[in-house]
N, C-alpha and C. Protein backbone atom coordinates (compact mmCIF):
# COMPACT_ATOMS: atom_id res chain seq x y z
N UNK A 1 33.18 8.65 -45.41
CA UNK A 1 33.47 9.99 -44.89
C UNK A 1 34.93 10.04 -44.43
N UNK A 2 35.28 11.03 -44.80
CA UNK A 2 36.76 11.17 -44.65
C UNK A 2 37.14 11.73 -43.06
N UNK A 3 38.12 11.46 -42.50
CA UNK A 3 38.94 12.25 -41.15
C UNK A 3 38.60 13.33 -41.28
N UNK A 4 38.81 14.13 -41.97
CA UNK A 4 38.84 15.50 -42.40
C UNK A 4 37.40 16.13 -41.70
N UNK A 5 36.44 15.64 -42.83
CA UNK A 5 35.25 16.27 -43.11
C UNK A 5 34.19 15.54 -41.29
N UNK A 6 34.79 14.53 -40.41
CA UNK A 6 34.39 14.02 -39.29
C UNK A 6 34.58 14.99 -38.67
N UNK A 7 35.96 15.49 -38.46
CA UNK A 7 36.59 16.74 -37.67
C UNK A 7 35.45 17.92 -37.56
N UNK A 8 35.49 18.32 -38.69
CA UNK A 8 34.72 19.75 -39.23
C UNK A 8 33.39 18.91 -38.94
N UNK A 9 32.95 18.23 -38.70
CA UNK A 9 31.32 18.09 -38.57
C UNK A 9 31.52 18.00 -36.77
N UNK A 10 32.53 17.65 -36.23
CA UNK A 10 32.67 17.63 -34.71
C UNK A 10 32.98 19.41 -34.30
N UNK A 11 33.81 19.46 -34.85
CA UNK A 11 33.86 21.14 -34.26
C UNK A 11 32.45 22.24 -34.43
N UNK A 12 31.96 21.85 -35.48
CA UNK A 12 30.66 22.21 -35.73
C UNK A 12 29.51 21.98 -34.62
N UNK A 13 29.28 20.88 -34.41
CA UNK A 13 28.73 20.56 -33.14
C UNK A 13 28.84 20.94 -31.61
N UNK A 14 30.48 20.71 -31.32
CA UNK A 14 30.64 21.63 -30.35
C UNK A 14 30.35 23.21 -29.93
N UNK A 15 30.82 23.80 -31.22
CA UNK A 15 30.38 25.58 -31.33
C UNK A 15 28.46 25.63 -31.31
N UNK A 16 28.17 24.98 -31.65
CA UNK A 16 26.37 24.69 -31.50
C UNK A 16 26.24 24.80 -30.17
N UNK A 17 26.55 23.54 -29.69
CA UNK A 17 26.59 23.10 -28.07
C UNK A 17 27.25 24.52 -27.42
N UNK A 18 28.33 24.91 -27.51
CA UNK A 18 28.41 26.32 -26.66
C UNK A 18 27.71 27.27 -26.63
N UNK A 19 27.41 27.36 -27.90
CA UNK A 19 26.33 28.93 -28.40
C UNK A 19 25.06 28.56 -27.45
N UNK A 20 24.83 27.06 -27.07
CA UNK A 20 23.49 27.03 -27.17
C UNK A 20 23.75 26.93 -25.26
N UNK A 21 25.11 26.75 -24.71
CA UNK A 21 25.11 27.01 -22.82
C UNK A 21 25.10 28.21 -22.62
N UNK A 22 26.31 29.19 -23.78
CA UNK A 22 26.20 30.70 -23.28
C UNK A 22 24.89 31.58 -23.04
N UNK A 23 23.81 31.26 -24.10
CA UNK A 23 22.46 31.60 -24.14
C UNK A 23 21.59 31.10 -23.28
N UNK A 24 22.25 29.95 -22.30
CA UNK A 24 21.31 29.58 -21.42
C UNK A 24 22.21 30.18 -20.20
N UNK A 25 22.94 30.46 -20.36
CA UNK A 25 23.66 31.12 -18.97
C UNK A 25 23.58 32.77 -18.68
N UNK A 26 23.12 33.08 -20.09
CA UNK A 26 22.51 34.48 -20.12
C UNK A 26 21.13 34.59 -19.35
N UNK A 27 20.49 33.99 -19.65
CA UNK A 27 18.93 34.32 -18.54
C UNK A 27 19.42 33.82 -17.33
C-alpha cells in the first residue's frame, strides 16, 4: 500500500469518526 492511498484511507476514517461525534452531540 502506497503513502498515498494510507493518507486517503486515514482521512476517511477521521470524517467517519466526526460524522459519527456530531450525531452524538446532536441528541
Amino acid at each position: 500500500m502506497s503513502t498515498f492511498q494510507a493518507l486517503m484511507l486515514m482521512l476517511a476514517l477521521w470524517s467517519f469518526i466526526i460524522a459519527m461525534l456530531t450525531e452524538i452531540n446532536k441528541k
